[in-house]
PDB file of N, CA and C in Angstrom:
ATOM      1  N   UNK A   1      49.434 -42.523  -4.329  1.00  0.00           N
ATOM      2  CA  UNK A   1      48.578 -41.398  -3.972  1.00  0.00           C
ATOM      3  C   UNK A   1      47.979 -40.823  -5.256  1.00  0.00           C
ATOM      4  N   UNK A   2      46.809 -40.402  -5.132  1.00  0.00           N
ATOM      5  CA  UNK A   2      45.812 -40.242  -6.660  1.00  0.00           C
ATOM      6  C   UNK A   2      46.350 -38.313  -6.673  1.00  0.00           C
ATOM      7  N   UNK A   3      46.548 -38.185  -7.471  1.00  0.00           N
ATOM      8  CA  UNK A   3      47.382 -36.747  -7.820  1.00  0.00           C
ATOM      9  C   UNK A   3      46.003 -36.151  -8.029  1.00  0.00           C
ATOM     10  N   UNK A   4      44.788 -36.456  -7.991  1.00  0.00           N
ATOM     11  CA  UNK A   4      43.025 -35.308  -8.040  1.00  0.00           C
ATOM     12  C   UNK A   4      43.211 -34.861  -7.158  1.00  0.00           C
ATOM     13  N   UNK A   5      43.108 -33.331  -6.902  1.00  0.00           N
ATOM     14  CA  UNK A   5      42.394 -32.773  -6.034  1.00  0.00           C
ATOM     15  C   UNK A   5      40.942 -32.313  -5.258  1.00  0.00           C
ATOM     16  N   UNK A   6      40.116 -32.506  -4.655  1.00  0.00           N
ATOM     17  CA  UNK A   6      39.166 -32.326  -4.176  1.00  0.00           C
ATOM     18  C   UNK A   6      38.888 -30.957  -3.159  1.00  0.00           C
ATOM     19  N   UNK A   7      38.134 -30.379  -3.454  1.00  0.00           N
ATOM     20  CA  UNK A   7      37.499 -29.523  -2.920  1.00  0.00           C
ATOM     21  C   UNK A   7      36.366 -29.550  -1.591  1.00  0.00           C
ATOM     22  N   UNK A   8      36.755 -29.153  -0.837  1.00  0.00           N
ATOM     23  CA  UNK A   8      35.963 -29.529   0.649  1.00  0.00           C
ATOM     24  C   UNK A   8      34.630 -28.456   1.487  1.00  0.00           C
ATOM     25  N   UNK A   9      34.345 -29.007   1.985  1.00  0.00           N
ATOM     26  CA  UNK A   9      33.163 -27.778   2.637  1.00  0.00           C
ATOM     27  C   UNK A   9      33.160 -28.437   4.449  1.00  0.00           C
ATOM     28  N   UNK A  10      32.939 -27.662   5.129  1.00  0.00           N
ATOM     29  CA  UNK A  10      32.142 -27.920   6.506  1.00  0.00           C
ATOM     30  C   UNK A  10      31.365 -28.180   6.214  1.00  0.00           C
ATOM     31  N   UNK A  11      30.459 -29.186   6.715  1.00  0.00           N
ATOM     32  CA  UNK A  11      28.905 -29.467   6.643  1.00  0.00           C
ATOM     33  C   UNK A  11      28.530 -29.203   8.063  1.00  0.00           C
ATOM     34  N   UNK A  12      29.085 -28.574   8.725  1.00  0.00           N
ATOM     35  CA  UNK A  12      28.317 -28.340  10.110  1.00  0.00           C
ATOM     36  C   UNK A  12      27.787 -26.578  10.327  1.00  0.00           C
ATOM     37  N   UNK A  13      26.670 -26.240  10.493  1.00  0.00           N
ATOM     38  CA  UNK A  13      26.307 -25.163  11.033  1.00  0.00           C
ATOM     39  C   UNK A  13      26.449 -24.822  12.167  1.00  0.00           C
ATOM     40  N   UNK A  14      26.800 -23.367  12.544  1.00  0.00           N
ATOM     41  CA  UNK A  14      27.250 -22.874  13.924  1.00  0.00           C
ATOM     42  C   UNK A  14      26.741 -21.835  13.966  1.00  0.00           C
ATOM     43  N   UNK A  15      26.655 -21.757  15.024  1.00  0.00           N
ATOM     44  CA  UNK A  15      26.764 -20.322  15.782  1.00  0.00           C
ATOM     45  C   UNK A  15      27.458 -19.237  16.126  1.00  0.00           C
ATOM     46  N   UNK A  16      27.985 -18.180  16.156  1.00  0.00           N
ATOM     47  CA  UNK A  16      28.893 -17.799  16.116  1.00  0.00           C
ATOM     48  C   UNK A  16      28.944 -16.358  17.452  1.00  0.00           C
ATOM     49  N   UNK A  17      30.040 -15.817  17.116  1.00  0.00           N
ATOM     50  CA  UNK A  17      29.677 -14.015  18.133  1.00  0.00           C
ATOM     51  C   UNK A  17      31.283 -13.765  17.937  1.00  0.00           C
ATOM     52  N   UNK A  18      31.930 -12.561  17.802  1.00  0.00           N
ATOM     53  CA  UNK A  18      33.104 -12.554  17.521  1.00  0.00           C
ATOM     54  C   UNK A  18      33.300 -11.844  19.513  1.00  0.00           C
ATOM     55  N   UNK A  19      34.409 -12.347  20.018  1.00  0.00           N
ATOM     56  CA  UNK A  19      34.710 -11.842  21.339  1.00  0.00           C
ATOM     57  C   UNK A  19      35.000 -10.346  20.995  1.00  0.00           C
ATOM     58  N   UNK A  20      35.029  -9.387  21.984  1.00  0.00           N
ATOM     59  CA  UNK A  20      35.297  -8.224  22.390  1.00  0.00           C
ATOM     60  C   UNK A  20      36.097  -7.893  23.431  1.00  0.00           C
ATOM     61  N   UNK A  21      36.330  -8.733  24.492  1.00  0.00           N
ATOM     62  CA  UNK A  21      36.977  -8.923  25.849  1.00  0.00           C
ATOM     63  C   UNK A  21      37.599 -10.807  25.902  1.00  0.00           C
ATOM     64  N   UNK A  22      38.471 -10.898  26.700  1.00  0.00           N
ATOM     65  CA  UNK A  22      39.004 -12.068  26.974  1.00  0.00           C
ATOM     66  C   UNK A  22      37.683 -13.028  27.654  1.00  0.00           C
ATOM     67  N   UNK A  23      37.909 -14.324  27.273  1.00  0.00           N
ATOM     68  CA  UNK A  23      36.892 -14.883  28.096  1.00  0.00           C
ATOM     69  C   UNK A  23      37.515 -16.397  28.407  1.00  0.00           C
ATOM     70  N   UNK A  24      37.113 -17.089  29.772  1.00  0.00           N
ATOM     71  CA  UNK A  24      37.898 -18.403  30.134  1.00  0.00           C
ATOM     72  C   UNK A  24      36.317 -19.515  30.651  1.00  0.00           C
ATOM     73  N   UNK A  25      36.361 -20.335  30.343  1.00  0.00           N
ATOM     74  CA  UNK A  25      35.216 -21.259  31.149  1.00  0.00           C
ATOM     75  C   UNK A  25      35.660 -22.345  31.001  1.00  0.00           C
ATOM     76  N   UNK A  26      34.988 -23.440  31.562  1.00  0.00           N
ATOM     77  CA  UNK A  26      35.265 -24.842  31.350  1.00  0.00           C
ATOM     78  C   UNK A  26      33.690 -25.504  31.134  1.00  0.00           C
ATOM     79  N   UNK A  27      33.644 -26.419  30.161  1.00  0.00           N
ATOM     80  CA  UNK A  27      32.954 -26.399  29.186  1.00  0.00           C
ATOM     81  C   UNK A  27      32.181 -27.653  30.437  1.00  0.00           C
ATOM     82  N   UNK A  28      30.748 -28.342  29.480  1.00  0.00           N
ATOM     83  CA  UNK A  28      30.011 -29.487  30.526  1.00  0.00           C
ATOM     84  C   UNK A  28      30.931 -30.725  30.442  1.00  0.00           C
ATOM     85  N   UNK A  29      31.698 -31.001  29.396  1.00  0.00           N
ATOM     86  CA  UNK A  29      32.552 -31.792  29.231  1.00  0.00           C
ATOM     87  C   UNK A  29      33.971 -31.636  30.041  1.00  0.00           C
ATOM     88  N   UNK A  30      34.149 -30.677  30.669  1.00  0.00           N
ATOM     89  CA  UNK A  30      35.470 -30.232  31.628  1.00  0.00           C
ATOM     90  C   UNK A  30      36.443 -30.248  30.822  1.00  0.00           C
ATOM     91  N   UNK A  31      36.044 -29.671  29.340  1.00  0.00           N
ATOM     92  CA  UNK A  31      37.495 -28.998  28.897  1.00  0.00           C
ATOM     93  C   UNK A  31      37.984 -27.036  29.089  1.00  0.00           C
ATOM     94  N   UNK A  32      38.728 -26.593  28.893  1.00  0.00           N
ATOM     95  CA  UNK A  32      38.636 -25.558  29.409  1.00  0.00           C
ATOM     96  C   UNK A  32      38.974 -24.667  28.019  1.00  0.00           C
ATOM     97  N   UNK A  33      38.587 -23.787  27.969  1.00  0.00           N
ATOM     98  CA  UNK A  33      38.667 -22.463  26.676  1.00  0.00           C
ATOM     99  C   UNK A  33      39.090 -21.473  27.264  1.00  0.00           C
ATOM    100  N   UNK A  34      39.711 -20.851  26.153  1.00  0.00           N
ATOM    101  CA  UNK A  34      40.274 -19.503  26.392  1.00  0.00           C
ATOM    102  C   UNK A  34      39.756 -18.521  25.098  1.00  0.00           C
ATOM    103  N   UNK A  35      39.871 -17.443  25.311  1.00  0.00           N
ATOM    104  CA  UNK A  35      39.648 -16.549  24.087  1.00  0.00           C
ATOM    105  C   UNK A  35      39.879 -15.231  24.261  1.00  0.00           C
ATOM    106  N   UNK A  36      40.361 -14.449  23.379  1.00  0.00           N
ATOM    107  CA  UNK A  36      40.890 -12.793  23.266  1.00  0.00           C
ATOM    108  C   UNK A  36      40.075 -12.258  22.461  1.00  0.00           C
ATOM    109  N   UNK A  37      39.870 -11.390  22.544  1.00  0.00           N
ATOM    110  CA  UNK A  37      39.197  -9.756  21.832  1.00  0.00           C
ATOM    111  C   UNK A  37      39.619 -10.893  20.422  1.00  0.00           C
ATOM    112  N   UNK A  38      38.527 -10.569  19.228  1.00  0.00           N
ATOM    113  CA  UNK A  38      38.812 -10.990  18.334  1.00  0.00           C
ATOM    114  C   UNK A  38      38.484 -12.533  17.654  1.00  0.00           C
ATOM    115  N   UNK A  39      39.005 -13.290  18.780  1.00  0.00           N
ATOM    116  CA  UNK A  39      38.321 -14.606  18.598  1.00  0.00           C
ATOM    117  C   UNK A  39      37.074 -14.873  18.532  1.00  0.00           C
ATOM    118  N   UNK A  40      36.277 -15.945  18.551  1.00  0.00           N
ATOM    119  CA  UNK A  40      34.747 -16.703  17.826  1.00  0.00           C
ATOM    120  C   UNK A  40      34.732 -17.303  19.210  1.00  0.00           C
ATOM    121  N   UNK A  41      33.454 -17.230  19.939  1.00  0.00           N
ATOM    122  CA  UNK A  41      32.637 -17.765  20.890  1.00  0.00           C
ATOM    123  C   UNK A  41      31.523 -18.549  19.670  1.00  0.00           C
ATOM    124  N   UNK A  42      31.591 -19.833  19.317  1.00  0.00           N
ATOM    125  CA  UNK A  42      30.978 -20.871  18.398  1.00  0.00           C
ATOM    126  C   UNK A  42      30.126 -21.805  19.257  1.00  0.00           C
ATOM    127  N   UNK A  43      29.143 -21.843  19.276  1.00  0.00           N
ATOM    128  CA  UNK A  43      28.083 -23.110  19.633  1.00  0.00           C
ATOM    129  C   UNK A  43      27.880 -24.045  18.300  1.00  0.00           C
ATOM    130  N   UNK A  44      27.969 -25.071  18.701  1.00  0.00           N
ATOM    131  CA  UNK A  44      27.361 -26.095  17.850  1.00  0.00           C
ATOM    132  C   UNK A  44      26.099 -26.405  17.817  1.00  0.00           C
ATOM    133  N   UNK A  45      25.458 -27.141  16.720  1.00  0.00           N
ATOM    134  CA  UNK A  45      24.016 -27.241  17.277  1.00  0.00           C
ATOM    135  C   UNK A  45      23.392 -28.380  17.585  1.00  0.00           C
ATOM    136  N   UNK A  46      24.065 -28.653  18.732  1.00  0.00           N
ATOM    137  CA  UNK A  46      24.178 -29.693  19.614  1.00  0.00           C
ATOM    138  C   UNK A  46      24.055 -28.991  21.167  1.00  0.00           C
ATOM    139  N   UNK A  47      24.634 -27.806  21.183  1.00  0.00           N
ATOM    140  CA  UNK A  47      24.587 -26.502  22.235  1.00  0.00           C
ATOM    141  C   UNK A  47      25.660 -26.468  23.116  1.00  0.00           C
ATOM    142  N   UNK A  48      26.896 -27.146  22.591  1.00  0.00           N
ATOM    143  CA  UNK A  48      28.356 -26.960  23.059  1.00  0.00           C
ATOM    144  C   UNK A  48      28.660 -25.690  22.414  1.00  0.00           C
ATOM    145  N   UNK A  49      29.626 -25.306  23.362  1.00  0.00           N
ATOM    146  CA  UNK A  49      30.135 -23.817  23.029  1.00  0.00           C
ATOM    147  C   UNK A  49      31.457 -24.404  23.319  1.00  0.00           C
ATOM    148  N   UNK A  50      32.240 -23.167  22.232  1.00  0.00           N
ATOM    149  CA  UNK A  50      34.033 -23.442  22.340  1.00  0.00           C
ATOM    150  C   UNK A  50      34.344 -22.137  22.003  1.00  0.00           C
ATOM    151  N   UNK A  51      35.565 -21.854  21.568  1.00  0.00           N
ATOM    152  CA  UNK A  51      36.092 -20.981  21.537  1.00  0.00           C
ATOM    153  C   UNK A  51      37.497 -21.285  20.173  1.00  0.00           C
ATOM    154  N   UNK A  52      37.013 -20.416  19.325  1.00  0.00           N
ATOM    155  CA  UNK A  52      37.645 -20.788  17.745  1.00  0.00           C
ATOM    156  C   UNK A  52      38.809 -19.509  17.488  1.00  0.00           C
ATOM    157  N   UNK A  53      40.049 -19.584  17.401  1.00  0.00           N
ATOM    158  CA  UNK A  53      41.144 -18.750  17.157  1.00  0.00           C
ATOM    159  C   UNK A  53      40.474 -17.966  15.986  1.00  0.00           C
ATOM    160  N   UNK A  54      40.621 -16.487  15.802  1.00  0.00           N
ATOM    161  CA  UNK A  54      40.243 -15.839  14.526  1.00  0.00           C
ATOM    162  C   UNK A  54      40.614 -16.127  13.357  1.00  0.00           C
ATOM    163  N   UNK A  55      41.736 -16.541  13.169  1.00  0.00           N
ATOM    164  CA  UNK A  55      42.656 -17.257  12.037  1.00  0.00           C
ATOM    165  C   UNK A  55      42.054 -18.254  11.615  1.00  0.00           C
ATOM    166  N   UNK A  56      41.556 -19.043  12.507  1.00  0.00           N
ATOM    167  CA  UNK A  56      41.158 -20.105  12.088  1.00  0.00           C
ATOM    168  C   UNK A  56      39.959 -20.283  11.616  1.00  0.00           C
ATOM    169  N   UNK A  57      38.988 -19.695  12.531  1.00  0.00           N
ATOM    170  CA  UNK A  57      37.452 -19.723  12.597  1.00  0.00           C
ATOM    171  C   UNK A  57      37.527 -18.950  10.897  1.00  0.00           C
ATOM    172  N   UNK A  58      37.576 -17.744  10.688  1.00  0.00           N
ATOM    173  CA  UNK A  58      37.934 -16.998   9.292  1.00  0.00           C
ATOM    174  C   UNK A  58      38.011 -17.513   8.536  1.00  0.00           C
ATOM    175  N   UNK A  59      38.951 -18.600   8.029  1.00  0.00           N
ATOM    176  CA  UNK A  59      39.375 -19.914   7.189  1.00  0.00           C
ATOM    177  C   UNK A  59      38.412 -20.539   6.520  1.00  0.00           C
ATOM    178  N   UNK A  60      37.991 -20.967   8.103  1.00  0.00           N
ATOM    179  CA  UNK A  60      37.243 -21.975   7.729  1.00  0.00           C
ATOM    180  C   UNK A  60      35.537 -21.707   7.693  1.00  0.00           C
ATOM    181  N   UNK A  61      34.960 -20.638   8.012  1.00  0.00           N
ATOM    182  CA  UNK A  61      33.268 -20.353   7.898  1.00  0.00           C
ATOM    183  C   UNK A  61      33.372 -18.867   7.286  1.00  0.00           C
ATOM    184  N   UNK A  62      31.951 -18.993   7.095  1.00  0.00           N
ATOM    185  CA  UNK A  62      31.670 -18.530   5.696  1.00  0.00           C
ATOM    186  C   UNK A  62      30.532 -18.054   6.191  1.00  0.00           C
ATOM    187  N   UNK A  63      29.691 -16.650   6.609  1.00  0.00           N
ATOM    188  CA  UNK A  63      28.799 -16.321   6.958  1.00  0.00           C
ATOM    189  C   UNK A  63      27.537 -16.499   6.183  1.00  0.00           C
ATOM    190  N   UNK A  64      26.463 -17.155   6.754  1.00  0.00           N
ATOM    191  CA  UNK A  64      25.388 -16.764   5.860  1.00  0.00           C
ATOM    192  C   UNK A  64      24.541 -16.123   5.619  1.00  0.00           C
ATOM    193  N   UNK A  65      23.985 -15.314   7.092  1.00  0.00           N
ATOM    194  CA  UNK A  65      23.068 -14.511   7.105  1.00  0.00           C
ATOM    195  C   UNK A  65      24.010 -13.080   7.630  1.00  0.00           C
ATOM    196  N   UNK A  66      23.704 -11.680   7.905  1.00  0.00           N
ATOM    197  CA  UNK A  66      24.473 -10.967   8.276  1.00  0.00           C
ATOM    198  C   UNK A  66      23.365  -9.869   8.836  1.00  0.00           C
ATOM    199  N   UNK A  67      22.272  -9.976   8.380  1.00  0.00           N
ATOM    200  CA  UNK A  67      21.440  -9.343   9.271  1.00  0.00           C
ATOM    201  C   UNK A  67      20.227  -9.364  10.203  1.00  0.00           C
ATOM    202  N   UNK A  68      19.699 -10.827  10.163  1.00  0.00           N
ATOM    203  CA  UNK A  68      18.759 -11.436  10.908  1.00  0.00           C
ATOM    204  C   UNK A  68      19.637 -12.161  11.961  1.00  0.00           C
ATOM    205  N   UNK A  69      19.081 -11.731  13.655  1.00  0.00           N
ATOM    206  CA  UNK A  69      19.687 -12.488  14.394  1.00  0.00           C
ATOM    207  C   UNK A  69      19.838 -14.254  14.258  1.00  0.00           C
ATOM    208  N   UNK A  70      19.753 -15.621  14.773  1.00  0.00           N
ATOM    209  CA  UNK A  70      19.795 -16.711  14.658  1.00  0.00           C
ATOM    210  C   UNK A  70      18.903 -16.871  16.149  1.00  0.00           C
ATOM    211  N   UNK A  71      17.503 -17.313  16.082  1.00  0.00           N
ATOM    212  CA  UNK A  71      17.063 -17.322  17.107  1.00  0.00           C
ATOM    213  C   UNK A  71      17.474 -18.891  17.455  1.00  0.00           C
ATOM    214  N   UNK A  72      17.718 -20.143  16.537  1.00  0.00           N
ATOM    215  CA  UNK A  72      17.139 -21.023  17.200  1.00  0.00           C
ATOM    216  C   UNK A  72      18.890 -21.564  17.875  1.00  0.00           C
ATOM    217  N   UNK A  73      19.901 -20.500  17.687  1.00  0.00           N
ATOM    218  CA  UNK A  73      20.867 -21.069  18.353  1.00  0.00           C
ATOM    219  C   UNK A  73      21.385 -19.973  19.607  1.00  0.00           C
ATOM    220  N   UNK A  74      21.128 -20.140  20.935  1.00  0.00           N
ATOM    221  CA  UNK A  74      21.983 -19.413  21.443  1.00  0.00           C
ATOM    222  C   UNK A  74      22.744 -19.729  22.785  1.00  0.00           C
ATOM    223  N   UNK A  75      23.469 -18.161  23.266  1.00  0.00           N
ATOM    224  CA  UNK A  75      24.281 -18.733  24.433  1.00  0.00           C
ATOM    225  C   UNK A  75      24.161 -18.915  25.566  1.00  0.00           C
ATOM    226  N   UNK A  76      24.472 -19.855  26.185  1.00  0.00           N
ATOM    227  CA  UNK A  76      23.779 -21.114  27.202  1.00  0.00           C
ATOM    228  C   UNK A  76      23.585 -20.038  28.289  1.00  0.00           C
ATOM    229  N   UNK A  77      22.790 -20.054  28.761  1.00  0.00           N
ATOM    230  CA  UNK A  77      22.245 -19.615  30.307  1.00  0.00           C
ATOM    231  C   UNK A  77      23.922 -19.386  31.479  1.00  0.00           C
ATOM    232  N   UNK A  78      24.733 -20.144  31.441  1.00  0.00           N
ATOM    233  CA  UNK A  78      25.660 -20.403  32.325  1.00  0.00           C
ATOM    234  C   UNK A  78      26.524 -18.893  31.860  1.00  0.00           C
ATOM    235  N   UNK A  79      26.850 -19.082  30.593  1.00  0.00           N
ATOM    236  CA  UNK A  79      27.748 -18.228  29.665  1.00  0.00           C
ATOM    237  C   UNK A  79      26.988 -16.940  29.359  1.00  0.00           C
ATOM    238  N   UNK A  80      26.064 -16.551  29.245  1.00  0.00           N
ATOM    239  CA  UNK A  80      25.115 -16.045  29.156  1.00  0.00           C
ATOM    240  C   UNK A  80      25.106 -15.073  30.561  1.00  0.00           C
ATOM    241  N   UNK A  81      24.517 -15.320  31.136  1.00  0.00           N
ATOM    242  CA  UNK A  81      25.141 -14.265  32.411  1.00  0.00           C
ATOM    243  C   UNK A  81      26.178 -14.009  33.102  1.00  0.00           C
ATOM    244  N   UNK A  82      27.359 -14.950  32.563  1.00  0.00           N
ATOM    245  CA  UNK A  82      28.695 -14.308  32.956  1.00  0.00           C
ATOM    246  C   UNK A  82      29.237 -12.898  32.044  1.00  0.00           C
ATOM    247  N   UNK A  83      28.698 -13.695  30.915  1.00  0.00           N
ATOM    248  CA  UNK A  83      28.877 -12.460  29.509  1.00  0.00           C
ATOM    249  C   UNK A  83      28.304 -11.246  30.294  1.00  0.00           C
ATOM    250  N   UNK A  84      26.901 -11.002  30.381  1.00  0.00           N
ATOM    251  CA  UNK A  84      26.006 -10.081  30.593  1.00  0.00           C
ATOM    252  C   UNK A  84      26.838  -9.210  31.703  1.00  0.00           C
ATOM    253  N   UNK A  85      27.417 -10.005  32.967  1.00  0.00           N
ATOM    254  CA  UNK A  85      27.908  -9.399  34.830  1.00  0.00           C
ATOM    255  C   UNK A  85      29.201  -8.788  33.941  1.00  0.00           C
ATOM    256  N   UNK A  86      29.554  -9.279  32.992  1.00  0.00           N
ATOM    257  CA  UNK A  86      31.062  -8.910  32.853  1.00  0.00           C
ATOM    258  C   UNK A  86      32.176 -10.081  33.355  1.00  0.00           C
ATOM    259  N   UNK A  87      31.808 -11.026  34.180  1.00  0.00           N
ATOM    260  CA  UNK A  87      32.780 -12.112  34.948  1.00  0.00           C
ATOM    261  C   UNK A  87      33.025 -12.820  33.653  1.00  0.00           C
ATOM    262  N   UNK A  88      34.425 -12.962  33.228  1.00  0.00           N
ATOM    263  CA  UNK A  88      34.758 -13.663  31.882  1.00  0.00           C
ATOM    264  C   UNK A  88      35.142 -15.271  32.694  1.00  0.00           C
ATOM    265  N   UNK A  89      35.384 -15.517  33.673  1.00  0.00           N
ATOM    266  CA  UNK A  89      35.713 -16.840  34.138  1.00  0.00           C
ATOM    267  C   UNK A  89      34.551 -17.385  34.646  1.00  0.00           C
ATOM    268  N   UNK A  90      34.231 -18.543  34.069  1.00  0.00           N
ATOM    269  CA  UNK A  90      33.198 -19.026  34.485  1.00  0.00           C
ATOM    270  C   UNK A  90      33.704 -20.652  35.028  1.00  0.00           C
TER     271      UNK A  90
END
């Protein structure tokens, strides 16, 4: 094993929204998410959405902008008006 260490980055850009309320859905792929007050509602930009533990999501991204919204990524129509009704199970 080579004793160098290397230094790493994400190369993927996301989307992000930090939760406020619990939220549950099952994704187009039929996996299912969960999330608490606190956690990361994350789209990829591919336009999958998941759901990233705060601990983790924190870790690992690194904000870049903090005051211009992100128009060209957002949350899907499905998720999107469950958010809006308040219905966290989608």
């Amino acid at each position: 094993m080579s004793a160098d260490w290397h230094t790493y980055r994400t190369r993927f850009l996301v989307g992000a929204k930090q939760l406020t309320e619990s939220v549950s859905f099952t994704d187009p792929l039929g996996r299912e998410h969960h999330g608490r007050p606190g956690d990361y509602l994350v789209q990829s930009s591919e336009g999958l959405v998941r759901v990233a533990p705060r601990e983790i999501f924190e870790d690992v991204y690194v904000v870049l902008e903090r005051d211009e919204p992100r128009s060209s990524l957002r949350t899907p129509g499905h998720l999107q008006l469950a958010l809006a009704a308040g219905n966290m199970h989608i």
